[in-house]
Protein backbone atom coordinates (compact mmCIF):
# COMPACT_ATOMS: atom_id res chain seq x y z
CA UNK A 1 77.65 138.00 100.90
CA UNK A 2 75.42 136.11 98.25
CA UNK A 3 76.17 131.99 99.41
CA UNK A 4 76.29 131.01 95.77
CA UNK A 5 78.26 133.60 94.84
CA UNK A 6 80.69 132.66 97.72
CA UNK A 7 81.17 129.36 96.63
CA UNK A 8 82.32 130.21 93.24
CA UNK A 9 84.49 132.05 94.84
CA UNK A 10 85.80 128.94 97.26
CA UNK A 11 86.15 126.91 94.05
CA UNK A 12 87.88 129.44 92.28
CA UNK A 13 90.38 129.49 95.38
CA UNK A 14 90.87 125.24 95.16
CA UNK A 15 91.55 125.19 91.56
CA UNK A 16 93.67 128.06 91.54
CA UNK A 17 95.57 128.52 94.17
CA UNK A 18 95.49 125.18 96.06
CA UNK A 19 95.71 123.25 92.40
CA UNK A 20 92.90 120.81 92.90
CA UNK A 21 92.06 118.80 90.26
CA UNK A 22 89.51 118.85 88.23
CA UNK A 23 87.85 115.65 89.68
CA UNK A 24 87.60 116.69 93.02
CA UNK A 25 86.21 120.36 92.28
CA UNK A 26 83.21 119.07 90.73
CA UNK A 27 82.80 116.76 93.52
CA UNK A 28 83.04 119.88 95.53
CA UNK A 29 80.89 121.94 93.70
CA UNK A 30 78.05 119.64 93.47
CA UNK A 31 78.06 119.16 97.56
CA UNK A 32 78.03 122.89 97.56
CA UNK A 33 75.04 123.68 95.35
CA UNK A 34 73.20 120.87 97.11
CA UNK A 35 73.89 122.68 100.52
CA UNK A 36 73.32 126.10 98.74
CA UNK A 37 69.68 124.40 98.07
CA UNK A 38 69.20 123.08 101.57
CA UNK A 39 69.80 126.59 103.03
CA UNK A 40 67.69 128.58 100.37
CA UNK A 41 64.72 126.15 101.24
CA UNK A 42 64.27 128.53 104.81
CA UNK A 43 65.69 131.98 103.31
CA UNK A 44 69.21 131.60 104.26
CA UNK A 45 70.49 132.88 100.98
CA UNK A 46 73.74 134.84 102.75
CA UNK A 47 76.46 133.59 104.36
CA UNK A 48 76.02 134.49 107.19
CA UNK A 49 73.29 132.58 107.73
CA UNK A 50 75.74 129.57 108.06
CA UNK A 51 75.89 127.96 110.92
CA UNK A 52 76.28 124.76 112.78
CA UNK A 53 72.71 124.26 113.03
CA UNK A 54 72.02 124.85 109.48
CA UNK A 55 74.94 122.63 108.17
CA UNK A 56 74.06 119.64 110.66
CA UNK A 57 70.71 120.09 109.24
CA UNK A 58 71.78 119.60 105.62
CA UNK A 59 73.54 116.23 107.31
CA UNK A 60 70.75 114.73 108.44
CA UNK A 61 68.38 115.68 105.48
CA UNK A 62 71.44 113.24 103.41
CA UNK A 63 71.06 110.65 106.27
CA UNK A 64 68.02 110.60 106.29
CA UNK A 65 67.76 109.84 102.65
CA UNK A 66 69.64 107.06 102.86
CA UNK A 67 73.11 108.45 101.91
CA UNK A 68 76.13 106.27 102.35
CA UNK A 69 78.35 107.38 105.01
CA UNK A 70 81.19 108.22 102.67
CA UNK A 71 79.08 110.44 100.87
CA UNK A 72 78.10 111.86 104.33
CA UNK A 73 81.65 111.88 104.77
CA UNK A 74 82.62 114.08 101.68
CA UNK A 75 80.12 116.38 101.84
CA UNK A 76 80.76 117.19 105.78
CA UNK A 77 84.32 117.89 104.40
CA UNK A 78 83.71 120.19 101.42
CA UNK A 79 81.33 122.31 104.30
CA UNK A 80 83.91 122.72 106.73
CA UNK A 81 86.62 122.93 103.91
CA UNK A 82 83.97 126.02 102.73
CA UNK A 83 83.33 127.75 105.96
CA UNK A 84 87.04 128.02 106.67
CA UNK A 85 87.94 129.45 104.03
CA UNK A 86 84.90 131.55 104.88
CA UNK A 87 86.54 132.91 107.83
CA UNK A 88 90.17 132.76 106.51
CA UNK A 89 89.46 135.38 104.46
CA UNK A 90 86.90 137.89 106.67
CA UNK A 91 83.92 136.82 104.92
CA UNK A 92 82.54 135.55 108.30
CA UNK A 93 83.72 136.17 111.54
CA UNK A 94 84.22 132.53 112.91
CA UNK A 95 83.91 128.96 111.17
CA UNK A 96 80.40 127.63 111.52
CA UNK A 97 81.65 124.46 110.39
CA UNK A 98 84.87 123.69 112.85
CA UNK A 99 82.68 121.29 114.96
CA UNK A 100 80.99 119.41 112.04
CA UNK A 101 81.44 115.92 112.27
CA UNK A 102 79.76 113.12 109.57
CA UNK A 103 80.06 109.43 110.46
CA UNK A 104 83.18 107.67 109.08
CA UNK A 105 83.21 106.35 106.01
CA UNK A 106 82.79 102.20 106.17
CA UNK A 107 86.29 101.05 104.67
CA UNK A 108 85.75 98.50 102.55
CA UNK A 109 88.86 96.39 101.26
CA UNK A 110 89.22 97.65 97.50
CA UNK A 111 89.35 95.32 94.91
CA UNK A 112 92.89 92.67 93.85
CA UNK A 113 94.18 90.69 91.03
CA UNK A 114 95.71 87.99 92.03
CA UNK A 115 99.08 87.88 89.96
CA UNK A 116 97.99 84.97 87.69
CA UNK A 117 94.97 87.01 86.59
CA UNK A 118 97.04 90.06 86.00
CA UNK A 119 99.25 87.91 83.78
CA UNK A 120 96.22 86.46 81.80
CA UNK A 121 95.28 89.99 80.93
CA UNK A 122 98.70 91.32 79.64
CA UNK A 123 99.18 88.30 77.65
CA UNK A 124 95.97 89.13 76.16
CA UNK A 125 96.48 92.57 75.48
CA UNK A 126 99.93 91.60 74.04
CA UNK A 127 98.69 88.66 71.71
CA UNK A 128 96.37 91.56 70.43
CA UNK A 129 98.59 94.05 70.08
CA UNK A 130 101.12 91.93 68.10
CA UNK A 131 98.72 91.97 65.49
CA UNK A 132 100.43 95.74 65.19
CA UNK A 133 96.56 97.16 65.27
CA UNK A 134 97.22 101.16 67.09
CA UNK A 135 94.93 101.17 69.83
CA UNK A 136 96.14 97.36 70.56
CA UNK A 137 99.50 98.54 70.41
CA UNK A 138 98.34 101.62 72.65
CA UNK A 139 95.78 99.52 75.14
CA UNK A 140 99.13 97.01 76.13
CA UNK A 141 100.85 100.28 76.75
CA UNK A 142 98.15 101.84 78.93
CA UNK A 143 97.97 98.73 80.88
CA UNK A 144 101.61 97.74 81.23
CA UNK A 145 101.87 101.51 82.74
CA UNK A 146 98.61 101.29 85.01
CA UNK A 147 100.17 98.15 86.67
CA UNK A 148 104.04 98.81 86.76
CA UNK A 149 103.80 102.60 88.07
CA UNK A 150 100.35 102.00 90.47
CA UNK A 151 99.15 104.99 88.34
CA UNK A 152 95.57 107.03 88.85
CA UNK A 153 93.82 107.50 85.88
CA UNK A 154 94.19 111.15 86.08
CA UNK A 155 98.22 110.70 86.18
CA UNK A 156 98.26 108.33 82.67
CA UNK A 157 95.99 110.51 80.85
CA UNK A 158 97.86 113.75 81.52
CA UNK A 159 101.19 112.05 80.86
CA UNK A 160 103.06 113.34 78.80
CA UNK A 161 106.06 112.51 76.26
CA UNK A 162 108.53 115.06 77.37
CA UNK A 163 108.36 113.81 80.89
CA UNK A 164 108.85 110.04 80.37
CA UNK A 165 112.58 108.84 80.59
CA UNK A 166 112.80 105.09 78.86
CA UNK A 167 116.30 104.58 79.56
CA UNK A 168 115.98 105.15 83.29
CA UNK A 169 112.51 103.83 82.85
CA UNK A 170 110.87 106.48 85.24
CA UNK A 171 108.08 109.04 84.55
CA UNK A 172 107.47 112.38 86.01
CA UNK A 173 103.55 112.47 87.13
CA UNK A 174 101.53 115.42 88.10
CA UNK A 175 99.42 114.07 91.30
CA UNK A 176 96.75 114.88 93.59
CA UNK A 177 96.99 118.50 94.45
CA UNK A 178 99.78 119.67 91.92
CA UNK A 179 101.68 117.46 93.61
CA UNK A 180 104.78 115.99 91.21
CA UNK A 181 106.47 112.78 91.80
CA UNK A 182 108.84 110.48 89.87
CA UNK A 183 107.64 106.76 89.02
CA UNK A 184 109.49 103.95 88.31
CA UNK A 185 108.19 100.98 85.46
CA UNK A 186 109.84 97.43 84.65
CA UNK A 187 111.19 96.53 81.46
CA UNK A 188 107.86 94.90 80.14
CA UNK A 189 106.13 98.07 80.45
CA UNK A 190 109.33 99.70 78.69
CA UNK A 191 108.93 96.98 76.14
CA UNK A 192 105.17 98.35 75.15
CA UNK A 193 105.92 102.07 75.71
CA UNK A 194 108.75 102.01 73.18
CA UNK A 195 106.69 99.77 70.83
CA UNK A 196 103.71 102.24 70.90
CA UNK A 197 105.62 105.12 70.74
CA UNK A 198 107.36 103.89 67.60
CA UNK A 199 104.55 102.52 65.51
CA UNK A 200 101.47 103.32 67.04
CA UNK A 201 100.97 106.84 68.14
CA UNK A 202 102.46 108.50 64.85
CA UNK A 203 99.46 106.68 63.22
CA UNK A 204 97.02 107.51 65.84
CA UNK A 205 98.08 111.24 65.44
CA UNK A 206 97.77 110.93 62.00
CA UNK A 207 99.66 114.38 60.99
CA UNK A 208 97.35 116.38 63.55
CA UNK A 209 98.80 118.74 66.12
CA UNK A 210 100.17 116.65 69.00
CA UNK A 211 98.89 117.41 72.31
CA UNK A 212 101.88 116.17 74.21
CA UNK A 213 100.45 113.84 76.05
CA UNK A 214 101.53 110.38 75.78
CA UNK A 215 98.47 108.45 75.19
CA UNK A 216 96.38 109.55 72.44
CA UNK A 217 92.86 108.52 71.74
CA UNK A 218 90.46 109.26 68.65
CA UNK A 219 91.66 112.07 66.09
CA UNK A 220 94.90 112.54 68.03
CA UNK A 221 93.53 113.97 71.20
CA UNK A 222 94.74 113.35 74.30
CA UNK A 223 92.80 109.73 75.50
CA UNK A 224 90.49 110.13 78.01
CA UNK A 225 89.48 109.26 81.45
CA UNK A 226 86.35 107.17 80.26
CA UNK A 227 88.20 105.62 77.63
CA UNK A 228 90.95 103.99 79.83
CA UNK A 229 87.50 103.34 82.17
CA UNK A 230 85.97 101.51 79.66
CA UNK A 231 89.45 99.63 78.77
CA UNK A 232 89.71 97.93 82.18
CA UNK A 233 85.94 97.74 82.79
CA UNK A 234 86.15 95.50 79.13
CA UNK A 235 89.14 93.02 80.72
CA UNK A 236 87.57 92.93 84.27
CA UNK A 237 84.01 92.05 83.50
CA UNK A 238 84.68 88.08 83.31
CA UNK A 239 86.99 88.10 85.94
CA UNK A 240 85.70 86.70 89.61
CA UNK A 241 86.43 89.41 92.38
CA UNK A 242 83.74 91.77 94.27
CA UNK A 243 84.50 96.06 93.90
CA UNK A 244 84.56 98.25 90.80
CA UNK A 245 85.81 97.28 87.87
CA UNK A 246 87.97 100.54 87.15
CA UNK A 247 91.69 101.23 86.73
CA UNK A 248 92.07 101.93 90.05
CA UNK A 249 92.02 97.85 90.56
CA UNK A 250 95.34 97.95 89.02
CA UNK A 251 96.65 100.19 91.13
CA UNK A 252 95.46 98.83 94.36
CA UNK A 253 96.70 95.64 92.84
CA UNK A 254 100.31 96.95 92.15
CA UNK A 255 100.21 98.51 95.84
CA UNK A 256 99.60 94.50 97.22
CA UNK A 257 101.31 92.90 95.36
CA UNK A 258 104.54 95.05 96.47
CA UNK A 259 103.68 94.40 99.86
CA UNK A 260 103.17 91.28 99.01
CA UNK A 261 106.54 90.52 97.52
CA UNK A 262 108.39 92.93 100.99
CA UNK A 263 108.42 96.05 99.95
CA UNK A 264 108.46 98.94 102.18
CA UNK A 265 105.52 100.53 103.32
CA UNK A 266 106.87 104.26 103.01
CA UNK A 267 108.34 103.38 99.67
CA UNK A 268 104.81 102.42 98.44
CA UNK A 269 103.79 105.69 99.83
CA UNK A 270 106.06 107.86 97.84
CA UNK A 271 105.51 105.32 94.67
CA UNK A 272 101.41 106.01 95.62
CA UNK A 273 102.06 109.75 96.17
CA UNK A 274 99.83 109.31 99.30
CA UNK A 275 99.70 112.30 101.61
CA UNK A 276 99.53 110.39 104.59
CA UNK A 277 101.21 106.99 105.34
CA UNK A 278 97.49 105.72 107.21
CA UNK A 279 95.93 105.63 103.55
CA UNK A 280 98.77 103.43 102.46
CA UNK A 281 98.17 101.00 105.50
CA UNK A 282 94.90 99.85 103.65
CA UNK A 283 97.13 97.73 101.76
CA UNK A 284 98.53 95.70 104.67
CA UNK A 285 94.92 94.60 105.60
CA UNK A 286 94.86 93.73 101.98
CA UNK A 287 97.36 91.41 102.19
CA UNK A 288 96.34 90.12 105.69
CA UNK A 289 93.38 89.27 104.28
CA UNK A 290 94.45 87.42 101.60
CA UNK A 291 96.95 85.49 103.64
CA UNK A 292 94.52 84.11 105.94
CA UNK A 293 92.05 83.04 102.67
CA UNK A 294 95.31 81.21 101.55
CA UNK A 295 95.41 80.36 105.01
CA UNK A 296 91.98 78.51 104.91
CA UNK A 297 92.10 77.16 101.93
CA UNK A 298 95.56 75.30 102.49
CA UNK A 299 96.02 74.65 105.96
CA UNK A 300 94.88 71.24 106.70
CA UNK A 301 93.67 72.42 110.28
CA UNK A 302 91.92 75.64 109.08
């Protein structure tokens, strides 16, 4: 079978039937074409031509160029994830890619507010968005949400209106994998969701068809990923703190600052919509970490 035909077919199979997002197919697909370019580089146009040999070739070519190992890391899993499915469905007649192994990813600890800095930024945004201006309004809403619910970016974007609850203050997400949970907020965040649904987002829909979702961006559409990017890149920049300056600091920051305050590790699991409890765990080195840098700072004897 053609290889490039065959991964169409493999992404056709993640986004349909195992509901992957849109994110992580094009992740996906651009590993594949790079290993579709690898193997047409010494004929091996077919799939069966895959094997271990050619795929641990493709590795090293990436390690060799000075790849990190998380990138390594993905693309040795969208191979074997690809050869599987390979032999799930009789394309081949075993998985080339079962004994495939890429160096582990170095975990780095992601980036924290501290809660004084998470403050000074909401008090921002709300000084702002008293001034009743829509996308202030909408911005304190956006952030309020990020923080209270440990949100992805993916999950606030696709919110949508008739799945958010503001007297029970809870909000029915669609996660990684098609995956639906419910999350709860605080009353702050209540505070600027009722306020922009009120005032702001009939103005920012302006008599246009409404897309449903929640948040709305420029001419009424749905707001998008690189807008709420560009949001908390705009309130991070001045702040001290090493890692990316995305929205995903606010929910790694929500996730510690649970811990922080004794909440249960499963229950920031389910709030997370992890998978797996060992991806949660990153959050207890988090806070490790920080105690002993309060630790050393304070302690006389440090």
């Amino acid at each position: 079978m053609d290889l490039r035909g065959a991964m169409d077919g493999y992404l056709r199979h993640l986004e349909l039937d195992r509901g992957f997002s849109a994110h992580t197919i094009r992740g996906y697909r651009t590993d594949l074409l790079d290993l579709a370019g690898f193997a047409e580089e010494t004929d091996a146009d077919d799939t069966s031509a895959v094997d271990l040999e050619l795929l641990r070739g493709w590795l090293w070519r990436g390690s060799t160029a000075g790849l990190a190992k998380s990138t390594l890391a993905r693309r040795s899993a969208a191979a074997r994830g690809f050869t599987r499915w390979l032999a799930a469905t009789g394309t081949t007649p075993t998985d080339a890619g079962a004994r495939l192994r890429a160096p582990r990813p170095d975990r780095h600890l992601p980036r924290v507010l501290t809660r004084p800095q998470v403050d000074g930024l909401l008090d921002d945004l709300a000084a702002r968005a008293a001034t009743g201006e829509s996308n202030a309004v909408r911005d304190l809403a956006v952030v309020e949400l990020l923080y209270a619910s440990a949100l992805r970016v993916s999950e606030i974007v696709g919110a949508r209106t008739a799945d958010l609850d503001l007297e029970r203050r809870t909000l029915l997400v669609l996660g990684k994998g098609g995956k639906e949970r419910v999350v709860p907020f605080g009353i702050p965040a209540r505070r600027a969701l009722a306020t922009y649904l009120d005032d702001a987002r009939a103005a920012l829909l302006d008599g246009r068809d409404d897309p449903g979702t929640i948040f709305l961006g420029a001419r009424g559409r749905s707001l998008s990923t690189r807008a709420v990017y560009e949001l908390v890149a705009h309130l991070l920049v001045d702040l001290p703190g090493a890692g990316p300056a995305g929205p995903h600091a606010f929910r790694h920051t929500a996730a510690t600052h649970l811990l922080d305050g004794g909440a249960d590790l499963r229950a920031v699991q389910e709030l997370l919509g992890h998978a797996s409890l060992a991806t949660t765990q990153i959050y207890t080195h988090v806070s490790s970490e920080r105690l002993k840098e309060s630790y050393r700072l304070a302690h006389p004897r440090a």
